[in-house]
Protein backbone atom coordinates (compact mmCIF):
# COMPACT_ATOMS: atom_id res chain seq x y z
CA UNK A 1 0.00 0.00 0.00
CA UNK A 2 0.89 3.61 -1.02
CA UNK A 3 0.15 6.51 0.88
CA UNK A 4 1.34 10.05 -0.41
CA UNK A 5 -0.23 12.41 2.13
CA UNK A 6 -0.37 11.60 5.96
CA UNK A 7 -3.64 13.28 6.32
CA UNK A 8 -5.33 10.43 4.81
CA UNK A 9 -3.94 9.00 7.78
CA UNK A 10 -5.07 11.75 10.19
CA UNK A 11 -8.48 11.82 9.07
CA UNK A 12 -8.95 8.14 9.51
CA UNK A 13 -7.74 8.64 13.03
CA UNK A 14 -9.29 11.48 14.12
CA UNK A 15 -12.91 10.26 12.74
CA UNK A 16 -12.64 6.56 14.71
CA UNK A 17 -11.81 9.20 17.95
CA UNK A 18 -14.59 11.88 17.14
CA UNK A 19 -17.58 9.75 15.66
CA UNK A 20 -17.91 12.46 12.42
CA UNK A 21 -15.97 13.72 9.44
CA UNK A 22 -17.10 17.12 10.51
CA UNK A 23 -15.68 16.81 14.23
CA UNK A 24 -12.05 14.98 12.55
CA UNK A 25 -12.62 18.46 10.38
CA UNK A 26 -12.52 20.91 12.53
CA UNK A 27 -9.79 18.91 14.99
CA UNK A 28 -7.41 18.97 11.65
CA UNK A 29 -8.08 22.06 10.29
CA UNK A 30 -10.33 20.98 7.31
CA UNK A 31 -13.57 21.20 6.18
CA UNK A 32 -15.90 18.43 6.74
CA UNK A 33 -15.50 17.73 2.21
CA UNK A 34 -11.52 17.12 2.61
CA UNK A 35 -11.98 14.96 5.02
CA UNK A 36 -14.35 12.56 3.20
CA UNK A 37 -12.44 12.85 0.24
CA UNK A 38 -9.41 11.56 2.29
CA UNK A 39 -11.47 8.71 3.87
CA UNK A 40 -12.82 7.73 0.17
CA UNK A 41 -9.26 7.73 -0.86
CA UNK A 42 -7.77 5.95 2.08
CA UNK A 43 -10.80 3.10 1.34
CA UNK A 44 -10.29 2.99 -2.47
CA UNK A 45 -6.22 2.56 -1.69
CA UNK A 46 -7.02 -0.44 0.99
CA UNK A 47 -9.55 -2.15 -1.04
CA UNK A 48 -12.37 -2.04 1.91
CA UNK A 49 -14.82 -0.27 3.67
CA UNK A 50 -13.95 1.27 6.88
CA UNK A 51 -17.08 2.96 8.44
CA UNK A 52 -20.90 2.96 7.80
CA UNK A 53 -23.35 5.06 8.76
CA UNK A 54 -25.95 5.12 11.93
CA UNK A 55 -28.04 8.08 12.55
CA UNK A 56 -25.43 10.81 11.30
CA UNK A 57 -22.34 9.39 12.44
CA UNK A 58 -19.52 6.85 11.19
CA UNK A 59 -19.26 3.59 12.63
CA UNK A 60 -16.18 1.82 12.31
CA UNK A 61 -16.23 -1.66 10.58
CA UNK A 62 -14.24 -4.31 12.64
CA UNK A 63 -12.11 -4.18 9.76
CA UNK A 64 -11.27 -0.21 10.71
CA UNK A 65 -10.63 -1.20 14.52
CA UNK A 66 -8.12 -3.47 13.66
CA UNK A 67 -6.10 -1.22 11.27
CA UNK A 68 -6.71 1.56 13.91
CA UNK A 69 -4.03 0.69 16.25
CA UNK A 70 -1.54 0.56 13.44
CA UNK A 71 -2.13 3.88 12.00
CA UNK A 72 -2.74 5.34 15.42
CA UNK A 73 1.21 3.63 16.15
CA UNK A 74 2.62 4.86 12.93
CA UNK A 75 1.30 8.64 13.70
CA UNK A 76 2.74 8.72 17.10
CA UNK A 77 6.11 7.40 14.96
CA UNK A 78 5.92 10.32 12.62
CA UNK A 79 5.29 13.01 15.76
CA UNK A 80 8.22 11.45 17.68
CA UNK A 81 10.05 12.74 14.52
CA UNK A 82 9.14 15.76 14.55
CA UNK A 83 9.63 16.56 18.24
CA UNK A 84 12.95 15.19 17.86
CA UNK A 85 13.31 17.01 14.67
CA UNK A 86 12.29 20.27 16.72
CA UNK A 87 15.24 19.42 19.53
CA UNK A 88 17.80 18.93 16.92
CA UNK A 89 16.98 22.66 15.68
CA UNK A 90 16.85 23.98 18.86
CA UNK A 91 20.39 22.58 20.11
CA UNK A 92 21.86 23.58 16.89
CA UNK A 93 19.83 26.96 17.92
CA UNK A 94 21.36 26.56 21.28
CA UNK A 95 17.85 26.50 22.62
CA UNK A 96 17.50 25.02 26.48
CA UNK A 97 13.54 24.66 28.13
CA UNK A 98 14.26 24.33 32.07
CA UNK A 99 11.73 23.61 34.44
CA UNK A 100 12.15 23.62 38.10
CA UNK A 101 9.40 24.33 41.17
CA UNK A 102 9.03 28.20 42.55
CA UNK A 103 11.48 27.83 45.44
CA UNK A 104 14.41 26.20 43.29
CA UNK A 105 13.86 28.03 40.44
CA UNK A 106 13.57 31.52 42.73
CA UNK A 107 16.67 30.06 44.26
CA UNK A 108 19.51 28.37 43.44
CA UNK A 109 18.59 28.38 39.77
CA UNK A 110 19.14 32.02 39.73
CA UNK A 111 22.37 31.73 39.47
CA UNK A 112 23.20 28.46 37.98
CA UNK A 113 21.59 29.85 34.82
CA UNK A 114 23.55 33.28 34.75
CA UNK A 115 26.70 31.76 35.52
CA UNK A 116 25.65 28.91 32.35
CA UNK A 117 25.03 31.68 30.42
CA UNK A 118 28.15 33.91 30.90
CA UNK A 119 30.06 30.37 29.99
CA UNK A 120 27.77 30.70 27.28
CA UNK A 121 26.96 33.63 26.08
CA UNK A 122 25.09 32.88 22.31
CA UNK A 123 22.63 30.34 23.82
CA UNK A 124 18.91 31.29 24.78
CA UNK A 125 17.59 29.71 28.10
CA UNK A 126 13.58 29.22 28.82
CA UNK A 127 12.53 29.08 32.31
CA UNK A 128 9.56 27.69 33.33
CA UNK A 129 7.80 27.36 37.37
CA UNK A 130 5.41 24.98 37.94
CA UNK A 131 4.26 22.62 40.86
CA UNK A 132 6.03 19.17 41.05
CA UNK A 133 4.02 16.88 38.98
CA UNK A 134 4.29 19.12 36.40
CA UNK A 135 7.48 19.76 36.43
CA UNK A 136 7.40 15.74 36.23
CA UNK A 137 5.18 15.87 33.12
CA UNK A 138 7.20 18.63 31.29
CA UNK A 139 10.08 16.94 31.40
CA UNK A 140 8.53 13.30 30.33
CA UNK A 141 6.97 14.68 27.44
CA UNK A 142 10.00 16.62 26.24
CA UNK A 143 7.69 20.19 26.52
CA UNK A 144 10.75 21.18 29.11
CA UNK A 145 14.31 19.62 28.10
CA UNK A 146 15.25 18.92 31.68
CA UNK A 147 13.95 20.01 35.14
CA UNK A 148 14.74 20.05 39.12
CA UNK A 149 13.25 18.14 41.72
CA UNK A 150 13.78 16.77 45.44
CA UNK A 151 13.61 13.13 45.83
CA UNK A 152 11.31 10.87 46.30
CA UNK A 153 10.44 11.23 43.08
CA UNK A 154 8.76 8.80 40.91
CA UNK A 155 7.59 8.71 37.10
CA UNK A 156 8.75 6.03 34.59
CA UNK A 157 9.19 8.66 32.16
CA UNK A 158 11.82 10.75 33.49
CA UNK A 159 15.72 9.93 33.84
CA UNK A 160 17.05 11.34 37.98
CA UNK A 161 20.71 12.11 38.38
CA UNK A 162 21.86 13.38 41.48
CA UNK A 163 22.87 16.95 42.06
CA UNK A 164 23.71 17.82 45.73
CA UNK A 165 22.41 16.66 48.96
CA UNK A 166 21.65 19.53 51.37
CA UNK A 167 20.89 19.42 55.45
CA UNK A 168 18.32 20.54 57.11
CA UNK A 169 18.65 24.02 59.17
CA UNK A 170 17.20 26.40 61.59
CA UNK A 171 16.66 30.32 60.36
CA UNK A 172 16.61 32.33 62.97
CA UNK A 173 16.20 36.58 63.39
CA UNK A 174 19.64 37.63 64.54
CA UNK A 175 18.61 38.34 67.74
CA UNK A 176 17.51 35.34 68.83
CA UNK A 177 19.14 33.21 71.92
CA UNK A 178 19.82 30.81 69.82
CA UNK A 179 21.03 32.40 66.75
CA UNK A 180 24.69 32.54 68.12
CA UNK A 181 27.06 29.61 68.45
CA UNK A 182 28.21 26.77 66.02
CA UNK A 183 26.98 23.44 67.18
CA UNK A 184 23.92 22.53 65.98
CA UNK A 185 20.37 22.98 67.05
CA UNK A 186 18.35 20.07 68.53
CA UNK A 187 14.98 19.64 69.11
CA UNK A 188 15.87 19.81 72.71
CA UNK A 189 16.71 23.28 72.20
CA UNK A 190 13.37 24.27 70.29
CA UNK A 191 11.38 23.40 72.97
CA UNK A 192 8.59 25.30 73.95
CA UNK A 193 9.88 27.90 70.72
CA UNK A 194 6.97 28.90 68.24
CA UNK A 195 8.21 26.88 64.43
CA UNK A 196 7.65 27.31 60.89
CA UNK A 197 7.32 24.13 59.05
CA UNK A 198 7.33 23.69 55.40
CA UNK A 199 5.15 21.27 53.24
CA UNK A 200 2.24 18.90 54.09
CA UNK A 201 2.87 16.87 57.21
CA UNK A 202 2.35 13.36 55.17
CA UNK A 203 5.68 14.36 53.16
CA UNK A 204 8.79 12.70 53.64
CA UNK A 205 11.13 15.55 55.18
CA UNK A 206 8.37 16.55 57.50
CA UNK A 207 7.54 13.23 58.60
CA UNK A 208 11.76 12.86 59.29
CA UNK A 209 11.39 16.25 61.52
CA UNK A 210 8.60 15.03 63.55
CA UNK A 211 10.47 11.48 64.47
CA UNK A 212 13.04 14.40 65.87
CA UNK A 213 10.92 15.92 67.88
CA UNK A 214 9.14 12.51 68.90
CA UNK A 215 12.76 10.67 69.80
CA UNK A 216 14.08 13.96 71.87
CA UNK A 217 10.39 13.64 73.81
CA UNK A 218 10.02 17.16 72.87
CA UNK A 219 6.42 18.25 71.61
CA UNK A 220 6.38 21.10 68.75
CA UNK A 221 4.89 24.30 68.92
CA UNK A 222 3.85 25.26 65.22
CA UNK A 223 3.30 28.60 65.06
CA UNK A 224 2.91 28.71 61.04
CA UNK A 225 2.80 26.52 57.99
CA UNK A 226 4.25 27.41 54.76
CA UNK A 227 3.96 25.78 51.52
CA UNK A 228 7.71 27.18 50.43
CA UNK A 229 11.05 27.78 51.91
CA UNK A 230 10.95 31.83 50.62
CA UNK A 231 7.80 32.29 52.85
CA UNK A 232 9.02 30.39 56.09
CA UNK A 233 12.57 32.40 55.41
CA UNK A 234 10.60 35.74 55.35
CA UNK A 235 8.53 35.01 58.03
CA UNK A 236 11.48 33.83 60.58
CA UNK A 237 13.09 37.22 59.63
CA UNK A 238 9.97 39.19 60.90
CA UNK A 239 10.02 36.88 64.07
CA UNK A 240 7.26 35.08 63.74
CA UNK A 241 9.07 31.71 64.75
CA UNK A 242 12.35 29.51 63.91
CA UNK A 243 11.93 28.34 60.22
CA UNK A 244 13.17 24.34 60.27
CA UNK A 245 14.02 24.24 56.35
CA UNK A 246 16.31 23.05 53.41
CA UNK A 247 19.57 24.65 53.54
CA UNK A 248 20.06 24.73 49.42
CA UNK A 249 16.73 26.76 49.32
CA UNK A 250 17.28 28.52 52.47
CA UNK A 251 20.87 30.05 51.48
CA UNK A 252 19.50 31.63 48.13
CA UNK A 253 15.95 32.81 49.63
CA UNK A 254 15.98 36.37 48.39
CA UNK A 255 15.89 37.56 52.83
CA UNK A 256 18.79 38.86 54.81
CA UNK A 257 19.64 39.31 58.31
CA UNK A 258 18.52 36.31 59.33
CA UNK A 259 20.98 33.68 60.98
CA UNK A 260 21.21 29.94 59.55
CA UNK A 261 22.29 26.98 62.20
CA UNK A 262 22.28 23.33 60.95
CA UNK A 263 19.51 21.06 63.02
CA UNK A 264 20.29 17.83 64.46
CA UNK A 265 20.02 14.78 63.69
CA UNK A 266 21.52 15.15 60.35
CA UNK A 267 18.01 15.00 57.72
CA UNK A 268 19.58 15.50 54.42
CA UNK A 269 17.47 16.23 51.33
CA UNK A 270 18.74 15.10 47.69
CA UNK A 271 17.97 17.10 44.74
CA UNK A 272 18.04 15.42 41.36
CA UNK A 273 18.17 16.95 37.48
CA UNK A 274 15.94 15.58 35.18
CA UNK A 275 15.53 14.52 31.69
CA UNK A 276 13.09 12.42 29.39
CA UNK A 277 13.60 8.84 30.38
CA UNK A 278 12.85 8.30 26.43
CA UNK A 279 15.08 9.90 24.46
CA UNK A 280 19.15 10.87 24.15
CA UNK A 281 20.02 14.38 25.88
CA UNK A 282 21.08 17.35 23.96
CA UNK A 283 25.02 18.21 24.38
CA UNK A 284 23.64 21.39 25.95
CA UNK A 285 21.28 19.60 28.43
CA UNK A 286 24.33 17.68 29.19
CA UNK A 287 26.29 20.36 29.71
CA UNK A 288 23.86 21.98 31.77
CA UNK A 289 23.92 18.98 34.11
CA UNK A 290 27.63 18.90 34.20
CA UNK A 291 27.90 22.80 34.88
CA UNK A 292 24.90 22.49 37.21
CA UNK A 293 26.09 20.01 39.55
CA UNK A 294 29.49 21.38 39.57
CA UNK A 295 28.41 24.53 40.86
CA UNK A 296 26.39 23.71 43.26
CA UNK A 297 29.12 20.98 44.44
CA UNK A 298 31.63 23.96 44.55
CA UNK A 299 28.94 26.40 46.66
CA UNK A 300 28.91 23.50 49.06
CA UNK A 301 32.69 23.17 49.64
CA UNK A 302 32.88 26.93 49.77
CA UNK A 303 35.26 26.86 46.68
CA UNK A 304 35.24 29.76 44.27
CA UNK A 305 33.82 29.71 40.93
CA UNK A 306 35.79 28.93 37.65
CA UNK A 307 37.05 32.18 35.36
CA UNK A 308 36.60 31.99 31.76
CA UNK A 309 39.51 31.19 29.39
């Protein structure tokens, strides 16, 4: 079989989905006479009929259902081309779609894509803030070429690699009695002290925070709940409470003259990039990874920043 135009195709598809040439019309673009002069071709080409009528719309023969899956296969073949076809463009374009949730890309993002870009000065960088999930979806679909997220994560459609694992601190006002010193802050120490916790209490770092509190016998006094580190940061700096938060986040929140103290026990968080699970990075996806991670790795060590050759 010979098929010269990939709308015949289309139309076929879109009418066993819609019910009507007129519906498959308008969902292509075409009036409701292309369409059935597509359909009349496709038929003539196969040698069968694929649909009869019933009351004003097209039923498909059992014929049409089997060859449905095929065509609806091959289409999905020929878009996966052309999204990949788009990529290719946009990396020779040097073209990168990032996608990242308000407080990392607020935060450290900031400046992992200015310094990327001062490495690389002719490229064009898109960035996106959405909630997790879709940062999730973005990313699996190839809408975003690569994204940021804080494990656990799960979606068999996305690739993790690690990126830095950050501690858990208290932010404090500066005048606080506990905002001096160097050892760590226990829940010992926050007893009876009005908190700021961030996130749902069902989620993972929370739930690591409370089994703190619960092993040191202390019972917490939440003052506030925020849903991101920015807010609890901005709120301990007005003296609302102690913020308990991710240090990562908590070091680039956009509020100063506040004092950061690591908690104890240790509750590290690891952040992960992301990338489609489904098909080859970019070099410059790649390269954002690289530079990404190496950055961040250098922030943590306290070790400057690279100069430009």
């Amino acid at each position: 079989m010979k098929l010269d135009n990939l709308k015949a195709l289309e139309a076929f598809r879109e009418i066993i989905r819609l019910g009507s040439a007129t519906a498959a019309g308008r969902s292509l673009g075409l009036s409701q006479p292309a369409v059935s002069r597509l359909l009349g071709q496709f038929e003539t080409e196969l040698g069968f009929k694929l649909f009869h009528r019933s009351k004003g719309r097209l039923l498909p023969t059992s014929q049409a259902l089997l060859l449905f899956e095929e065509v609806d296969l091959a289409l999905q073949g020929v878009e996966r081309i052309n999204v990949l076809a788009q990529d290719i463009r946009q990396t020779n374009a040097g073209q990168l779609r990032v996608v990242a949730p308000p407080s990392f890309a607020e935060g450290p993002l900031v400046k992992l894509v200015a310094s990327f870009l001062s490495l690389h000065p002719n490229i064009h960088i898109n960035v996106d803030s959405r909630t997790r999930p879709t940062v999730m979806n973005l990313v699996a679909t190839r809408t975003a070429d690569c994204g940021f997220g804080k494990l656990p994560l799960d979606h068999p459609g996305i690739r993790l690699r690690p990126l830095i694992s950050s501690p858990t601190v208290c932010v404090l006002p500066p005048a606080h009695r506990l905002s001096a010193g160097k050892r760590p802050i226990g829940a010992r120490d926050l007893a009876g002290e009005p908190l700021i916790l961030v996130g749902h209490r069902g989620g993972d770092t929370r739930m690591r925070i409370d089994q703190a509190f619960q092993q040191a016998g202390v019972r917490q006094t939440v003052r506030l709940e925020a849903h991101n580190v920015g807010a609890a940061c901005a709120l301990a700096a007005e003296g609302v409470g102690i913020a308990i938060v991710n240090e990562l986040l908590s070091r680039h929140s956009l509020w100063t003259g506040v004092r950061i103290r690591r908690f104890a026990p240790t509750i590290e968080q690891e952040y992960v990039f992301m990338s489609s699970a489904n098909v080859r990075e970019t070099s410059l996806t790649e390269a954002f990874y690289e530079h990404c991670r190496a950055s961040l790795g250098r922030r943590r060590s306290g070790s400057p920043p690279p100069r430009r050759g």
